[in-house]
Protein backbone atom coordinates (compact mmCIF):
# COMPACT_ATOMS: atom_id res chain seq x y z
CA UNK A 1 102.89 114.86 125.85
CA UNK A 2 105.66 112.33 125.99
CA UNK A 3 106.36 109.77 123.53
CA UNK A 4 104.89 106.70 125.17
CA UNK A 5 101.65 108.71 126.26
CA UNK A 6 100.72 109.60 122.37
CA UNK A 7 101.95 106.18 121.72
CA UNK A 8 98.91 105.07 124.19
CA UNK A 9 96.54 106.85 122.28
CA UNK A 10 97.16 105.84 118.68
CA UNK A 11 96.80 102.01 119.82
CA UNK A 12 96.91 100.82 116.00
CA UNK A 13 99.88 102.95 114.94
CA UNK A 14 101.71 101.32 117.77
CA UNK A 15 101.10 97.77 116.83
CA UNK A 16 102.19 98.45 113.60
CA UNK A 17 105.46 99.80 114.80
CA UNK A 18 106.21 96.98 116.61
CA UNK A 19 105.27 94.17 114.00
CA UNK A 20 107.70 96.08 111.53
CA UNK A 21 110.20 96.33 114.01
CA UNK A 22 109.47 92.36 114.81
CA UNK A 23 109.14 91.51 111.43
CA UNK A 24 112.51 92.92 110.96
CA UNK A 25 114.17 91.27 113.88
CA UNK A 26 112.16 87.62 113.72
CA UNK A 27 113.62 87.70 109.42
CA UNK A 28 117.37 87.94 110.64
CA UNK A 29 118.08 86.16 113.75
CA UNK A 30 114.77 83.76 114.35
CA UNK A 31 112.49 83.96 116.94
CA UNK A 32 114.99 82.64 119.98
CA UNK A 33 117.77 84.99 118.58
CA UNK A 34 115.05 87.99 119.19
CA UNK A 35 114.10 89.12 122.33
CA UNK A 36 111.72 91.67 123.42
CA UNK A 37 113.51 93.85 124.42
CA UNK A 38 115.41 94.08 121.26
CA UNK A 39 111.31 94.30 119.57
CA UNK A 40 111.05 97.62 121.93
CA UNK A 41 114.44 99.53 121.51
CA UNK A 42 114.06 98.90 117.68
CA UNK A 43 110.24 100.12 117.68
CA UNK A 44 110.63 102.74 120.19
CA UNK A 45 107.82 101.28 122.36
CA UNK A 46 108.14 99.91 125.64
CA UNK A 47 107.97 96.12 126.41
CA UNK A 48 104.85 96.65 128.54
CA UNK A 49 102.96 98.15 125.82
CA UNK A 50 103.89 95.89 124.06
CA UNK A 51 103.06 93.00 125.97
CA UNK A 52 99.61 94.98 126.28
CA UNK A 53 98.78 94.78 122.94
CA UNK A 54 100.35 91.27 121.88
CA UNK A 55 100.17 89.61 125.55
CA UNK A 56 103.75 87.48 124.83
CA UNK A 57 106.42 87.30 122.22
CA UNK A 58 104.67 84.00 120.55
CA UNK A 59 101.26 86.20 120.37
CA UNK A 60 103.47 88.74 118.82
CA UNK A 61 105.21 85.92 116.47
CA UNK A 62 101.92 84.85 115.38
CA UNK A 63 101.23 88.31 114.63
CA UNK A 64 103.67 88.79 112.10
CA UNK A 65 102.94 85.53 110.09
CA UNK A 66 99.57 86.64 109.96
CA UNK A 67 100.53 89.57 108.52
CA UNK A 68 101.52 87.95 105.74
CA UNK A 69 98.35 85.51 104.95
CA UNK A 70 96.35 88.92 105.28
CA UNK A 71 98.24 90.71 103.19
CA UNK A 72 98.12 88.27 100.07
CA UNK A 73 94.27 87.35 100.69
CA UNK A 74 93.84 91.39 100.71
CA UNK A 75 96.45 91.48 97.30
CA UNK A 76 94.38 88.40 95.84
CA UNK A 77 91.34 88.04 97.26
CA UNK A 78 90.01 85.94 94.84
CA UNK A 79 92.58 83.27 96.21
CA UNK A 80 90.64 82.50 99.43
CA UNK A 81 86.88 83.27 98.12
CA UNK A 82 86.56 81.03 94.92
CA UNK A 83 86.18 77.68 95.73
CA UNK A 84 83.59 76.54 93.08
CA UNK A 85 85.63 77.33 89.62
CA UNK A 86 88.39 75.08 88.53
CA UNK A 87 92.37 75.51 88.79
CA UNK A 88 94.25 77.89 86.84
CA UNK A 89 97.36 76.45 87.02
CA UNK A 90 98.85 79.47 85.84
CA UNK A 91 96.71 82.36 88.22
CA UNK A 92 97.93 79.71 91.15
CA UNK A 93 101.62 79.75 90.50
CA UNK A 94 102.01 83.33 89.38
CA UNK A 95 100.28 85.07 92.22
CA UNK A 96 102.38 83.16 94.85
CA UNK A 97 105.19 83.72 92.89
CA UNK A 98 104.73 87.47 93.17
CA UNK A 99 104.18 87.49 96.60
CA UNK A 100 106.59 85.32 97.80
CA UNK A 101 109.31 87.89 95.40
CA UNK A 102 108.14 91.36 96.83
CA UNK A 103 108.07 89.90 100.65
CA UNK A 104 111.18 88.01 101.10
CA UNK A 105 110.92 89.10 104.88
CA UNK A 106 108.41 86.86 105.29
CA UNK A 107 109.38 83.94 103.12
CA UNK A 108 112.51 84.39 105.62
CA UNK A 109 110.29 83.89 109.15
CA UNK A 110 108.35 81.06 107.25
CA UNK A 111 112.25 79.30 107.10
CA UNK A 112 113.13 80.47 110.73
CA UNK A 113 109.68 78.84 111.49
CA UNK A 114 110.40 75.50 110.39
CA UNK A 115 114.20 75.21 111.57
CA UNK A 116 112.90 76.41 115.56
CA UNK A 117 109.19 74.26 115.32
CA UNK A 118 107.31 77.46 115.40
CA UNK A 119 104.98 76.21 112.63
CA UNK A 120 101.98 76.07 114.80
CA UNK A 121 102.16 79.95 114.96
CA UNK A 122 101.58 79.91 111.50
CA UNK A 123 97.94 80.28 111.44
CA UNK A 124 95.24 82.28 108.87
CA UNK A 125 97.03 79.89 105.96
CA UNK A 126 94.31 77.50 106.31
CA UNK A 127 91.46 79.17 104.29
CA UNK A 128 93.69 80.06 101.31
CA UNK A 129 95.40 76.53 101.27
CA UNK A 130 91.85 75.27 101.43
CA UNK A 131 90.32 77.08 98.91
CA UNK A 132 93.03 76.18 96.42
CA UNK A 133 92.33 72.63 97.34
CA UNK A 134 89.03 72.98 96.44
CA UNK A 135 89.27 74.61 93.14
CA UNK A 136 91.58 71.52 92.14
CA UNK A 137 89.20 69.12 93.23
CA UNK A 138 86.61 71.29 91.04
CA UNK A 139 89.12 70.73 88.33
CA UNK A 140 88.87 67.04 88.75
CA UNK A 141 85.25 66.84 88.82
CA UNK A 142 85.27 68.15 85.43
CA UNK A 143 87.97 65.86 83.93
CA UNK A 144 90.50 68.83 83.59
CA UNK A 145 92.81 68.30 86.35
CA UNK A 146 93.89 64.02 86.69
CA UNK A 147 91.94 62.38 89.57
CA UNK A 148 95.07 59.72 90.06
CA UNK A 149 96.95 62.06 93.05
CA UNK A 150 94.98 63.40 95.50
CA UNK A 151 94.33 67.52 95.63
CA UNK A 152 95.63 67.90 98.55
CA UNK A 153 98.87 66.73 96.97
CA UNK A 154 98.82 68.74 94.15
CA UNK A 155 98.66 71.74 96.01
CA UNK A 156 101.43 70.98 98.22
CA UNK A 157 103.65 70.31 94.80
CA UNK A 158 102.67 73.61 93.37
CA UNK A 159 103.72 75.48 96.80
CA UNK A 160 106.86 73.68 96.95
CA UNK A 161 107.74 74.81 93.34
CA UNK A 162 107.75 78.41 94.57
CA UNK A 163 108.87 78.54 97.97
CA UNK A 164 112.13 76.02 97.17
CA UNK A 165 113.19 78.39 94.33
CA UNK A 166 113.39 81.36 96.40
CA UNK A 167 114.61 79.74 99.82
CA UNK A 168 117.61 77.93 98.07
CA UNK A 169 118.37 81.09 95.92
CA UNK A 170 122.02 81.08 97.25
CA UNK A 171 122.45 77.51 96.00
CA UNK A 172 120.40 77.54 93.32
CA UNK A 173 122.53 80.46 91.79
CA UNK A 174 125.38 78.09 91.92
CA UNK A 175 123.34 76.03 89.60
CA UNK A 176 122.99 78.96 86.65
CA UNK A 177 126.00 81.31 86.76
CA UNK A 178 124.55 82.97 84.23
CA UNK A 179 122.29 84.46 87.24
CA UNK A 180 118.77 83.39 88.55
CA UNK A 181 115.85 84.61 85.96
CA UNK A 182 112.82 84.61 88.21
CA UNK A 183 110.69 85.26 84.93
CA UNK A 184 112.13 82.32 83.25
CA UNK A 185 111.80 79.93 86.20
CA UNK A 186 107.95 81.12 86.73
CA UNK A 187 107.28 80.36 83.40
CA UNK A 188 108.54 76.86 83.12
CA UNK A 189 107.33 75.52 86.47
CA UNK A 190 103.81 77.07 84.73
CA UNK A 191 104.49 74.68 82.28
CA UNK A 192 105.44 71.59 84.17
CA UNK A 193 102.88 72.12 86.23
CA UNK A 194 100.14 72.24 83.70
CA UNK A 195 100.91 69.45 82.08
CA UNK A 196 101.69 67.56 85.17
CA UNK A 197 97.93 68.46 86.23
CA UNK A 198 96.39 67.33 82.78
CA UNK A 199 94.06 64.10 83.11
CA UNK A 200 95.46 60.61 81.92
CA UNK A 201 99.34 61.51 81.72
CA UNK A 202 98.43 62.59 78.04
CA UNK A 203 101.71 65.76 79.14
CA UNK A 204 98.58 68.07 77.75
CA UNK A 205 98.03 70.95 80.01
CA UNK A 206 94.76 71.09 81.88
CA UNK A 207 93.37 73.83 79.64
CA UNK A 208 94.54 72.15 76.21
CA UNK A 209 92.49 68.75 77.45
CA UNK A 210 89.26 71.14 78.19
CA UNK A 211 89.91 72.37 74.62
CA UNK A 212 90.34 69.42 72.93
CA UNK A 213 87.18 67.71 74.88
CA UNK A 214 84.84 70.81 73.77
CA UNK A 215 86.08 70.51 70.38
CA UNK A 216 84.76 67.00 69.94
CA UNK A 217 81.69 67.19 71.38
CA UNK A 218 79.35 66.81 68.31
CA UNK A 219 77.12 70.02 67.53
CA UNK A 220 73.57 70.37 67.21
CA UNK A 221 73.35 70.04 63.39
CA UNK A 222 75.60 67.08 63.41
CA UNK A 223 73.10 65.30 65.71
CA UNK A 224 70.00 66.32 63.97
């Protein structure tokens, strides 16, 4: 049995070859500096195949980026299900954070994306964009997140804190010879970030003015 008749056979295995082999490829040189032919010698299977199982080279683009939204919602799945419990400021920021770090491939086609218009390939996003949309607006609803900036907004601001620190890391370094502290950096855009969400500009964080409301609400024997 020759390679490209077990390759036939194991239908899934194959498409996984060839989106790591494209993921590869699409991270370095962009989608117009990849062709598929370069996707088949560096997966091993042939461009018919593949055009069998991804129908065009944009079908198998799309394929890759999806890749990614699947595998955070599958690492966090909490991120695209809960929609009816408030912002964490802090969950938000430090599961992105994490995934953006351990799949710089990714964070790589996002940028190759952008620079070549390819952004309408980037779909399955929606739902996990959405949801943490939602849980801000929750937030607001309840007084603990301010209601003066919209939550679509907000979510785009906590996003950009993430993804610029990691796409600019070779100018960024410039900024801190002392080297880049990922840990460090995480931990102070947490802290921005909360207090930039807190209600009224008061520079509380959103969990501090949930505190401090609960603590003067009167209690039942004070009311009696």
């Amino acid at each position: 049995m020759n390679a490209e008749v077990a390759r036939t056979r194991n239908p899934e295995g194959t498409k996984r070859a060839v989106v790591d082999a494209a993921e590869r490829l699409f991270a370095e040189r962009g989608f117009a500096g990849t062709s598929m032919r370069d996707i088949s010698e560096a997966s091993g299977v042939s461009q018919p195949l593949i055009q069998h199982h991804f129908g065009s080279k944009e079908g198998l683009y799309s394929s890759v980026l999806r890749r990614a939204v699947e595998n955070y919602a599958a690492r966090f799945p909490d991120a695209a299900r809960v929609t009816d419990q408030p912002v964490d400021v802090q969950t938000e920021l430090e599961r992105l954070f994490q995934f953006v770090r351990d799949y710089p491939l990714q964070t790589r086609i996002v940028g190759w994306a952008r620079l070549e218009g390819k952004q309408g390939l980037v779909t399955g996003c929606e739902a996990l964009r959405c949801a943490m949309v939602h849980r801000i607006e929750r937030g607001q609803e309840l007084g603990l997140v301010r209601n003066d900036i919209d939550a679509p907004s907000l979510a785009v601001m906590l996003e950009a804190l993430i993804f610029y620190w990691f796409e600019n890391r070779p100018l960024n370094a410039a900024l801190f010879p002392a080297g880049l502290d990922d840990d460090a950096y995480v931990r102070k855009a947490i802290a921005l970030l909360e207090r930039g969400f807190a209600p009224g500009g008061t520079g509380r964080s959103a969990k501090q003015s949930g505190t401090a409301r609960a603590s003067r609400k009167p209690s039942r024997s004070s009311r009696t």
